[in-house]
Protein backbone atom coordinates (compact mmCIF):
# COMPACT_ATOMS: atom_id res chain seq x y z
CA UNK A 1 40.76 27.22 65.69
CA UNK A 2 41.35 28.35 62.18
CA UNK A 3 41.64 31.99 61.84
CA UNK A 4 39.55 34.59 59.80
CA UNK A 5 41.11 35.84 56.47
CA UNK A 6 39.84 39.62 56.97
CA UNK A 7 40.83 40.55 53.81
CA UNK A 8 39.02 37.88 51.72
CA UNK A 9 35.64 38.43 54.57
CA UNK A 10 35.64 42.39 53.51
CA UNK A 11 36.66 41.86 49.51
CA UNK A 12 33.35 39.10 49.21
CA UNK A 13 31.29 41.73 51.16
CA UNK A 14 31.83 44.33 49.29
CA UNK A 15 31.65 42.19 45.66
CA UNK A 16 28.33 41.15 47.80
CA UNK A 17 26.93 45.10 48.17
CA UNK A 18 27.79 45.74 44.59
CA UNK A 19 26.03 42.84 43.57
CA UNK A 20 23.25 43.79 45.03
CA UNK A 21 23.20 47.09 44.24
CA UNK A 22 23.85 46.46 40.52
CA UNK A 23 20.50 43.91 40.74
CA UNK A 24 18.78 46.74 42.11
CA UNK A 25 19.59 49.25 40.05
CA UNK A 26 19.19 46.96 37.17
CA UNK A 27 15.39 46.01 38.55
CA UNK A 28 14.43 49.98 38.75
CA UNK A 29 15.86 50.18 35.25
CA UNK A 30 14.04 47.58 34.20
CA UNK A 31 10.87 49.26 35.60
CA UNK A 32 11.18 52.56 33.91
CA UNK A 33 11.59 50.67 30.72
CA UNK A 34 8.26 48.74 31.38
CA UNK A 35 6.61 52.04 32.92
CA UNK A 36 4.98 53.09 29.25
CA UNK A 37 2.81 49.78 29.78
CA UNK A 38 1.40 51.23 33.11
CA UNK A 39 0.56 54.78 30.76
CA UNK A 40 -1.12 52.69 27.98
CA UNK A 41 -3.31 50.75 30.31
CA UNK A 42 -4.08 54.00 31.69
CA UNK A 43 -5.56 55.05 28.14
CA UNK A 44 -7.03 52.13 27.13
CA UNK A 45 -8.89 52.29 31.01
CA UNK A 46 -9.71 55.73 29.91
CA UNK A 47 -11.24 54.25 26.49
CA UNK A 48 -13.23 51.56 28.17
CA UNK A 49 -14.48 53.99 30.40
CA UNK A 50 -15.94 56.17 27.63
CA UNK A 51 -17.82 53.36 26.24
CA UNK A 52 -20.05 53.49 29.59
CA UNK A 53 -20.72 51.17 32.51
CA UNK A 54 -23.54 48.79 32.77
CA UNK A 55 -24.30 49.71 36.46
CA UNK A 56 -22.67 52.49 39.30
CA UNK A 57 -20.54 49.92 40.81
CA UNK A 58 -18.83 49.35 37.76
CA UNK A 59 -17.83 52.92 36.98
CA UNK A 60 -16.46 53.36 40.37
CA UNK A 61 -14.26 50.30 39.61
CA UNK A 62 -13.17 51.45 36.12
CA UNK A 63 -12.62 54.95 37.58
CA UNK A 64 -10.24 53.57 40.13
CA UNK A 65 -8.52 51.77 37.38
CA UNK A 66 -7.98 54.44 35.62
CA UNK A 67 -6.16 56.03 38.87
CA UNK A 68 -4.43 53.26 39.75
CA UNK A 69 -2.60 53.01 36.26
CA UNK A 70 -1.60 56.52 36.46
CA UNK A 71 -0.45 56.30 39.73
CA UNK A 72 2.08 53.27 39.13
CA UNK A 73 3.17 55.09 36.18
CA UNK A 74 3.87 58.12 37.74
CA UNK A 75 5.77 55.91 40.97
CA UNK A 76 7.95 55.32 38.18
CA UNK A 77 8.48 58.62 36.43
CA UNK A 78 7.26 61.30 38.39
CA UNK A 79 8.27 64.19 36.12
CA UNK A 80 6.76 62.74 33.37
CA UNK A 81 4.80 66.63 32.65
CA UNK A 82 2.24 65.11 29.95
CA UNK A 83 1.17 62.50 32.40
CA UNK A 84 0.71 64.63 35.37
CA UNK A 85 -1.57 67.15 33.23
CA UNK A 86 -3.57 64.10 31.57
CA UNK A 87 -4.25 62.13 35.17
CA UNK A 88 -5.31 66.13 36.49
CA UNK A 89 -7.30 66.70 33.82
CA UNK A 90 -9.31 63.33 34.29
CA UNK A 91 -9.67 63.45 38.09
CA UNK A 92 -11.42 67.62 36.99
CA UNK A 93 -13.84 64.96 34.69
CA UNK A 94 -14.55 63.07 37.91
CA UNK A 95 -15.25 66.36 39.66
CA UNK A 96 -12.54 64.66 42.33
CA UNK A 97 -11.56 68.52 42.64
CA UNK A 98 -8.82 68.21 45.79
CA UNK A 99 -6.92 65.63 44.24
CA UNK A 100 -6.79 67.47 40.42
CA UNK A 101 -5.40 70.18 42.42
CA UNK A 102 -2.96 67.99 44.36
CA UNK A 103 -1.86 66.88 40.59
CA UNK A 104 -1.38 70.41 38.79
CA UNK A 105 0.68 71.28 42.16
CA UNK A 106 3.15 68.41 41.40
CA UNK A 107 3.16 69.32 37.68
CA UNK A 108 4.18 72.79 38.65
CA UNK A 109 6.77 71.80 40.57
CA UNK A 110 8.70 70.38 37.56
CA UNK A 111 7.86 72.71 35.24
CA UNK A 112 6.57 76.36 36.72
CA UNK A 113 6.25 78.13 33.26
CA UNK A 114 3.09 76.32 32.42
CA UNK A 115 0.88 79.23 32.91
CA UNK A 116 -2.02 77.10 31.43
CA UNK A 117 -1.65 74.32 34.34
CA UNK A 118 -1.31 77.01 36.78
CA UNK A 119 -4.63 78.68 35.60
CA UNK A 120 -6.47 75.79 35.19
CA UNK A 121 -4.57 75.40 39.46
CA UNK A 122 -6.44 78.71 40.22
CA UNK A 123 -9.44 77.96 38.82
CA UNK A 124 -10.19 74.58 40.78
CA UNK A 125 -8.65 76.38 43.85
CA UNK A 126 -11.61 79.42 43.58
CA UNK A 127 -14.11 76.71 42.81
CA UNK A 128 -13.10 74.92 46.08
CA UNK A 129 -13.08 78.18 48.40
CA UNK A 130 -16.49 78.52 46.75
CA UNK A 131 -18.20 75.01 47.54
CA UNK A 132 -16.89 75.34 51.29
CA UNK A 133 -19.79 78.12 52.21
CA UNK A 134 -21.74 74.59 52.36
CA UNK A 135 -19.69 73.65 55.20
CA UNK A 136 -22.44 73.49 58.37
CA UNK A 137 -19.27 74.29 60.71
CA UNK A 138 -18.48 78.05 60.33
CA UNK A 139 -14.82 77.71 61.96
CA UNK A 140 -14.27 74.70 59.59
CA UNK A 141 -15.99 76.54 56.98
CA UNK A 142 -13.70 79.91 57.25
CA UNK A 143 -10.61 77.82 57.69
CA UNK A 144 -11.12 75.99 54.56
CA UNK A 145 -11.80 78.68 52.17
CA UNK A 146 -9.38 80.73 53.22
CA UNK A 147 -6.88 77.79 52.61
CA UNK A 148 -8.08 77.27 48.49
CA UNK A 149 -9.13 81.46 48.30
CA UNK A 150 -5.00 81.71 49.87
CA UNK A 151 -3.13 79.49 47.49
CA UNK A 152 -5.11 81.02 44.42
CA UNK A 153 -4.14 84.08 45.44
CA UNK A 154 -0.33 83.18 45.89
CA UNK A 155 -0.98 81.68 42.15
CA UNK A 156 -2.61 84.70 40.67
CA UNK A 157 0.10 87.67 42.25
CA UNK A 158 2.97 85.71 42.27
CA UNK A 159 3.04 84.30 38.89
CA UNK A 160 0.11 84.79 36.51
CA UNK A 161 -0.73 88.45 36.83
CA UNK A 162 2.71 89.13 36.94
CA UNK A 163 2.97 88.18 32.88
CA UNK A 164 -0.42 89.07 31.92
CA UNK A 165 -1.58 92.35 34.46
CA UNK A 166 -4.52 93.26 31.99
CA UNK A 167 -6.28 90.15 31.87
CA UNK A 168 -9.44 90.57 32.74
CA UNK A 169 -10.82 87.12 33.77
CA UNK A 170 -7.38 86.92 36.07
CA UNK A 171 -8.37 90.16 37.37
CA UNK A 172 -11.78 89.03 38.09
CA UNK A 173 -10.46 85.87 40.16
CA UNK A 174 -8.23 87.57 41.98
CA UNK A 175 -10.84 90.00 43.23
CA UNK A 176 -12.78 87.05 44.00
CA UNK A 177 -10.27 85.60 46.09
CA UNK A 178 -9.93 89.07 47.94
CA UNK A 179 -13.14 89.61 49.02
CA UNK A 180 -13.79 86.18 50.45
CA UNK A 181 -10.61 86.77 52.40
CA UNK A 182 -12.53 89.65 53.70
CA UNK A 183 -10.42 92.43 51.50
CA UNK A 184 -12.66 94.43 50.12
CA UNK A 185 -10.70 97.41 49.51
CA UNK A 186 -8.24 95.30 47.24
CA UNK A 187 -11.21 93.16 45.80
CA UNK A 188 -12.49 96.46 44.41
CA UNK A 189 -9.49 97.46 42.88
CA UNK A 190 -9.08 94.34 41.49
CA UNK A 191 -12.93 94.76 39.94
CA UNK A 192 -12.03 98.06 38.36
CA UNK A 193 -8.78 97.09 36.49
CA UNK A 194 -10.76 94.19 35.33
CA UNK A 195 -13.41 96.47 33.88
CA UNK A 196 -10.14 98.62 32.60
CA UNK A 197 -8.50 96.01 30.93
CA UNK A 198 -11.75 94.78 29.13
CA UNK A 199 -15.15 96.65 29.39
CA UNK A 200 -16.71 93.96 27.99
CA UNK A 201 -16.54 91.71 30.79
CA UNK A 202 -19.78 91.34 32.66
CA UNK A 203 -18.68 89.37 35.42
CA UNK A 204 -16.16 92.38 37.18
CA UNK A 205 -19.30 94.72 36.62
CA UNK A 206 -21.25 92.54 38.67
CA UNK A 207 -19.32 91.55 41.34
CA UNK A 208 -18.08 95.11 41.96
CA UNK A 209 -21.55 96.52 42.14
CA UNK A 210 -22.30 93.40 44.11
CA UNK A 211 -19.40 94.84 46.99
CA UNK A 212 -21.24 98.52 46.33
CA UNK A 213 -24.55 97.28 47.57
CA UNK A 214 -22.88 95.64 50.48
CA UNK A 215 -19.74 98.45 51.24
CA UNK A 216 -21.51 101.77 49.85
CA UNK A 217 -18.28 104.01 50.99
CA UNK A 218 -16.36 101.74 48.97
């Protein structure tokens, strides 16, 4: 019975790992190179899409093109910013309002000084808390708004209103997000530095006198 040459066995499996790493890395190379085609049928999706469909089926199917080019883009280079804000800012066109936000959030995550991503975040996050009131299930219906009312709060006081405390519409939202997490008191004050900041803004006025009617001692 011949014997085994360990040393040759372990030298070819290890020239065997490194080839196969090296054709794997070289494949995922390869990949990112060829991920700008996945971005430009993306746009030109986007472009066929403005030109209208013939029927509601269609649509549907272009929209989903549109998603699914973005999406093996981004497999590819997820911190790609610009592409992150573009696919968010089309899924906001297709009022697909859950997933824009899920988009913005992984934007943020690579880059957390873009105040205009993260107020665009807070925006679709209020507009959510507000559509849940339709929710026939009031446990459901509390638990759900408090969940989009909660992270656009966490937004607005840990990052926006820290740079900009006088701005009025951030103000506003963040009273907004008070009261329907049943804190008046603090949605009130929120109201009345809005009207501070800028008297001109109707909205505060309203809302606040709106919390008046409903909390007179307030």
């Amino acid at each position: 019975m011949r014997s085994v040459n360990v040393p040759l066995l372990i030298t070819l499996l290890v020239i065997g790992a490194v080839l196969a790493g090296g054709g794997y890395a070289l494949h995922r190379y390869q990949m990112k190179r060829n991920a700008g085609v996945f971005l430009q049928q993306a746009e030109k999706a986007r472009e066929r899409l403005e030109q209208g469909a013939a029927t509601e089926e269609q649509y549907k199917s272009m929209v989903e093109d549109v998603l699914r080019q973005y999406n093996s883009y981004l497999a590819l280079r997820p911190d790609d910013t610009d592409a992150l804000e573009a696919m968010g800012n089309f899924l906001m066109e297709q009022r697909q309002w859950p997933a824009a936000a899920d988009t913005f959030e992984r934007l943020l995550r690579y880059d957390p000084n873009r105040d205009d991503i993260r107020r665009r975040l807070v925006q679709v996050s209020i507009d959510m808390g507000a559509r849940q009131r339709m929710h026939p299930d009031p446990t459901e219906r509390a638990r759900r708004s408090a969940r989009w009312f909660g992270s656009a709060r966490q937004h607005l006081n840990d990052y926006l209103l820290k740079s900009r405390p006088n701005d009025a519409e951030l103000l506003d939202w963040a009273g907004r997000c008070e009261e329907s997490l049943g804190n008046d008191d603090q949605a009130a004050e929120f109201w009345r530095r809005a009207i501070a900041a800028d008297p001109q803004y109707v909205d505060a006025y309203t809302r606040l006198a709106g919390l008046l009617r409903k909390n007179p001692r307030e």
